[in-house]
Structure formats: structure tokens, C-alpha cells
N, C-alpha and C. Protein backbone atom coordinates (compact mmCIF):
# COMPACT_ATOMS: atom_id res chain seq x y z
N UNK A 1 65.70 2.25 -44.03
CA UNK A 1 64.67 3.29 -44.09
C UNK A 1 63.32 2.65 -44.45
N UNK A 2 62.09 3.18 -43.64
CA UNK A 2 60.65 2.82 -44.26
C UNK A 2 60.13 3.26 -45.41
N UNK A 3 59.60 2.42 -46.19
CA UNK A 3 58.70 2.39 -47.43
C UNK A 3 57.81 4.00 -47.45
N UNK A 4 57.08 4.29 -48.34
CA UNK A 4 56.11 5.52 -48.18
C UNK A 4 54.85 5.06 -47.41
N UNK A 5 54.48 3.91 -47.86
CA UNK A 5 53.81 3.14 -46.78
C UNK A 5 53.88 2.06 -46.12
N UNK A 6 53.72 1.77 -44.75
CA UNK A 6 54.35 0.78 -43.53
C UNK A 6 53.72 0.28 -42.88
N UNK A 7 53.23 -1.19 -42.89
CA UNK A 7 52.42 -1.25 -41.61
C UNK A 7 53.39 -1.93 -40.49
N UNK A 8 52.94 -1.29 -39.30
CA UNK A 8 53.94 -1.67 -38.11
C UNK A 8 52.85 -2.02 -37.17
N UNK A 9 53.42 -3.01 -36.24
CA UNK A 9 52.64 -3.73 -34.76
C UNK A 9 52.27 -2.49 -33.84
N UNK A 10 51.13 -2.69 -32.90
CA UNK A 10 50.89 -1.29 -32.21
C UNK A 10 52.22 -0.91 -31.07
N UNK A 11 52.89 -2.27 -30.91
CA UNK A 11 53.88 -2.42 -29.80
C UNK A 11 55.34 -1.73 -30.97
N UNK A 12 56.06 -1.65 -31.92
CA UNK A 12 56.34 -1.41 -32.73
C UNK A 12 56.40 0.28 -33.12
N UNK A 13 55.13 0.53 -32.90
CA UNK A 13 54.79 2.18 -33.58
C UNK A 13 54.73 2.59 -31.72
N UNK A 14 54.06 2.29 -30.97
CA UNK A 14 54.65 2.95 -29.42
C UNK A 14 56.20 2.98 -29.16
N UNK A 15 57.36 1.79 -29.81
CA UNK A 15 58.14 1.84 -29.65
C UNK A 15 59.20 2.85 -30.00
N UNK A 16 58.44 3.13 -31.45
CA UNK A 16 58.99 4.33 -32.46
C UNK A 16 58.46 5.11 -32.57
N UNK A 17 57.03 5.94 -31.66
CA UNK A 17 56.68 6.88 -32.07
C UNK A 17 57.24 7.92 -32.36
N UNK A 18 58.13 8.68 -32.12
CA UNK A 18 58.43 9.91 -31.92
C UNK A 18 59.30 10.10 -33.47
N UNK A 19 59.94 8.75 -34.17
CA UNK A 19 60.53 9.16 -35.24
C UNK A 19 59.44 8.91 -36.54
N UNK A 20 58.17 8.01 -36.60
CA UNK A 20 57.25 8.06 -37.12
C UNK A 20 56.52 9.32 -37.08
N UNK A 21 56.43 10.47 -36.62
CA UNK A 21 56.01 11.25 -36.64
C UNK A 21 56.89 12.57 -37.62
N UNK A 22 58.39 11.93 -37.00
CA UNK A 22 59.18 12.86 -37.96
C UNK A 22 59.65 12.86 -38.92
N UNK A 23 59.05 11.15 -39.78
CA UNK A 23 59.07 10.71 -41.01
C UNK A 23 57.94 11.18 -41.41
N UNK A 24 56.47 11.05 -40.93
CA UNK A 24 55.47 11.80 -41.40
C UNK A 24 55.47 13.18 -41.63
N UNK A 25 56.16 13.80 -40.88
CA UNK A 25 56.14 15.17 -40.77
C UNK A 25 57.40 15.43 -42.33
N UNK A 26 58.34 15.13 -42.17
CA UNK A 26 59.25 15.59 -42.88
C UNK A 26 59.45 14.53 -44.21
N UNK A 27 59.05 13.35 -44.47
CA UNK A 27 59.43 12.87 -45.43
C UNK A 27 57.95 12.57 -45.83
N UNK A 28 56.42 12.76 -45.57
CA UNK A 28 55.59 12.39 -45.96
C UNK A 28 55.07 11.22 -46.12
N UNK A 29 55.65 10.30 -45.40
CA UNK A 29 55.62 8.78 -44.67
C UNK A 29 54.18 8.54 -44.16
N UNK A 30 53.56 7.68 -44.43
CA UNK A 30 52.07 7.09 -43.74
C UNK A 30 52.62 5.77 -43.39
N UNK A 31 51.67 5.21 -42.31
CA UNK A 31 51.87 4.01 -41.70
C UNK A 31 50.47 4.30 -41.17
N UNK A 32 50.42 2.58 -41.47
CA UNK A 32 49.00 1.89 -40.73
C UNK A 32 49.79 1.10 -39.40
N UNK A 33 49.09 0.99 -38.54
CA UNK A 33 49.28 0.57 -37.40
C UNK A 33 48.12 -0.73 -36.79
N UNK A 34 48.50 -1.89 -36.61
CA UNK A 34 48.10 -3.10 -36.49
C UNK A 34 48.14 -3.19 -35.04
N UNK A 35 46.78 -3.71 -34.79
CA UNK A 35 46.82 -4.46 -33.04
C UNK A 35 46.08 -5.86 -33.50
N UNK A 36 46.80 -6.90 -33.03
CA UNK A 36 46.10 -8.20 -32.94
C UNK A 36 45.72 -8.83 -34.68
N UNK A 37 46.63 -8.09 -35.31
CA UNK A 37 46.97 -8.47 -36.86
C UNK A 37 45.68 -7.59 -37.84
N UNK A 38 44.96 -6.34 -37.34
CA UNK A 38 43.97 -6.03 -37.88
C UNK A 38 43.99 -4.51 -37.76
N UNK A 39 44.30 -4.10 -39.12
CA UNK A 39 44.75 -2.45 -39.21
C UNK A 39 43.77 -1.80 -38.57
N UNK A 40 44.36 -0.91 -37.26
CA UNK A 40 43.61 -0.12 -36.46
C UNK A 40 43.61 1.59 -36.62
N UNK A 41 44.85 2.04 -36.86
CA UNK A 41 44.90 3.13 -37.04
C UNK A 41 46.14 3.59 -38.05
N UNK A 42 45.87 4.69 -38.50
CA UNK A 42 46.91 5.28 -39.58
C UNK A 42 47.76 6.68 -38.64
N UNK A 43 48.62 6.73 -39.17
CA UNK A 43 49.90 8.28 -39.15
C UNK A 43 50.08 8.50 -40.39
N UNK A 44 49.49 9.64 -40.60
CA UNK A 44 49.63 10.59 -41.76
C UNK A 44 50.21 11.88 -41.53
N UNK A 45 51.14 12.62 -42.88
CA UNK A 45 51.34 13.97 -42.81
C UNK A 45 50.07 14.90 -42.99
N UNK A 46 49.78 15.51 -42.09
CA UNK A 46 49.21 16.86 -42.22
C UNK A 46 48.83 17.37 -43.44
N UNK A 47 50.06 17.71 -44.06
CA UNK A 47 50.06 18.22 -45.49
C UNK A 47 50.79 17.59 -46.44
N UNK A 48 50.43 17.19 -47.17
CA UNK A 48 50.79 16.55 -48.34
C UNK A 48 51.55 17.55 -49.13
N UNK A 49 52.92 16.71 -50.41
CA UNK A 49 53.76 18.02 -50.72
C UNK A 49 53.05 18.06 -51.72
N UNK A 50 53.39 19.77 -52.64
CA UNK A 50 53.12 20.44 -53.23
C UNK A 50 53.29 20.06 -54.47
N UNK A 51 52.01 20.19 -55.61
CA UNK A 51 52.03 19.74 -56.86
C UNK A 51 52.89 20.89 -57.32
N UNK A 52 53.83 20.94 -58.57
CA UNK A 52 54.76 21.39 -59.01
C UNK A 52 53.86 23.24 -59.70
N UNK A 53 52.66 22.89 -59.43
CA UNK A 53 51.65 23.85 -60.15
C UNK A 53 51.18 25.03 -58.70
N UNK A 54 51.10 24.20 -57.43
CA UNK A 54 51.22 24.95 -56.83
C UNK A 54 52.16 25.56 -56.06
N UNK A 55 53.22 24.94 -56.38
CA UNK A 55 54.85 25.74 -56.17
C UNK A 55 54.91 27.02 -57.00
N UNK A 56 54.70 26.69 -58.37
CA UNK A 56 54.79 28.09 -59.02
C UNK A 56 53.65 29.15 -58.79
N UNK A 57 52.69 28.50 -58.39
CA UNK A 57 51.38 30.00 -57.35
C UNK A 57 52.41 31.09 -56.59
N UNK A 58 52.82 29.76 -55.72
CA UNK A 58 53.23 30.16 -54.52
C UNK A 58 54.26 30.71 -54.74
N UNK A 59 55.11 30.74 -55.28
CA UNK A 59 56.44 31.72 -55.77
C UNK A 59 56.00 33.21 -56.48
N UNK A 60 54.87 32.71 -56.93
CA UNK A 60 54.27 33.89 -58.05
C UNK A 60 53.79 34.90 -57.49
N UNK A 61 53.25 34.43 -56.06
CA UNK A 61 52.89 35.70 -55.36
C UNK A 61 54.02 35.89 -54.40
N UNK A 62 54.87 35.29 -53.45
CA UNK A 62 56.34 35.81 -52.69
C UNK A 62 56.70 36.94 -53.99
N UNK A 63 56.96 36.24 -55.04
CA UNK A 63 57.65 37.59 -55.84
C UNK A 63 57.49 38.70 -56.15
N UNK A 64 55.75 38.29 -56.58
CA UNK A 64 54.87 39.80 -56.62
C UNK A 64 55.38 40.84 -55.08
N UNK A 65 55.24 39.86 -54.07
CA UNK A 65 55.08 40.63 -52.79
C UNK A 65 56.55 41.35 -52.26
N UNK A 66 57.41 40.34 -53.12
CA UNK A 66 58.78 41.05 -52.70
C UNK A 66 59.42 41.31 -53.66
N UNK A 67 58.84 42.31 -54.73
CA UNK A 67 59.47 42.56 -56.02
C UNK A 67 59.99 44.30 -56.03
């Protein structure tokens, strides 16, 4: 399994795109991406997970709403 952060070859991350995306997406995985040994681009999640402060917001109003 990859680190939280990864740098991979551009030949490398074309090779694997599709599961780099579903490590970003679902495990919150970033990777820098290298062409010609010189970090070119990053894959990041969207959304970053939830501080434990805004879990309890967010429950606080589902409950209100479905109480």
C-alpha cells in the first residue's frame, strides 16, 4: 500500500491512474507526480476528512432534523 504521500514517475501515475484517484478519493492519499525527475503535478482529495469537531456539528444538526 502507498504512503499518505507518494511521489510517482509521470509514466507510473498514467499507469495507475484510475486507482490513484480511488486512493485519493477514498483514503485521502496525495501524490506528487514527477516528469524528468522534477515534481510537476499533484493528486489530491477534494475534501479533506473531518475534524472530530466538525463531525459532532454535523450529527448535531441530522439529529435536530431527524429527532
Amino acid at each position: 500500500m502507498l504512503t499518505m504521500n507518494t511521489t510517482l514517475s509521470a509514466t507510473e501515475a498514467r499507469n495507475r491512474f484510475f486507482e490513484l484517484l480511488d486512493l485519493a478519493k477514498y483514503n485521502g492519499q496525495e501524490f506528487t507526480i514527477e516528469k524528468d525527475g522534477q515534481p510537476t503535478a499533484l493528486i489530491l482529495p477534494v475534501e479533506k476528512n473531518k475534524s472530530p469537531e466538525e463531525i459532532k456539528k454535523i450529527l448535531a444538526e441530522f439529529r435536530k432534523t431527524f429527532a
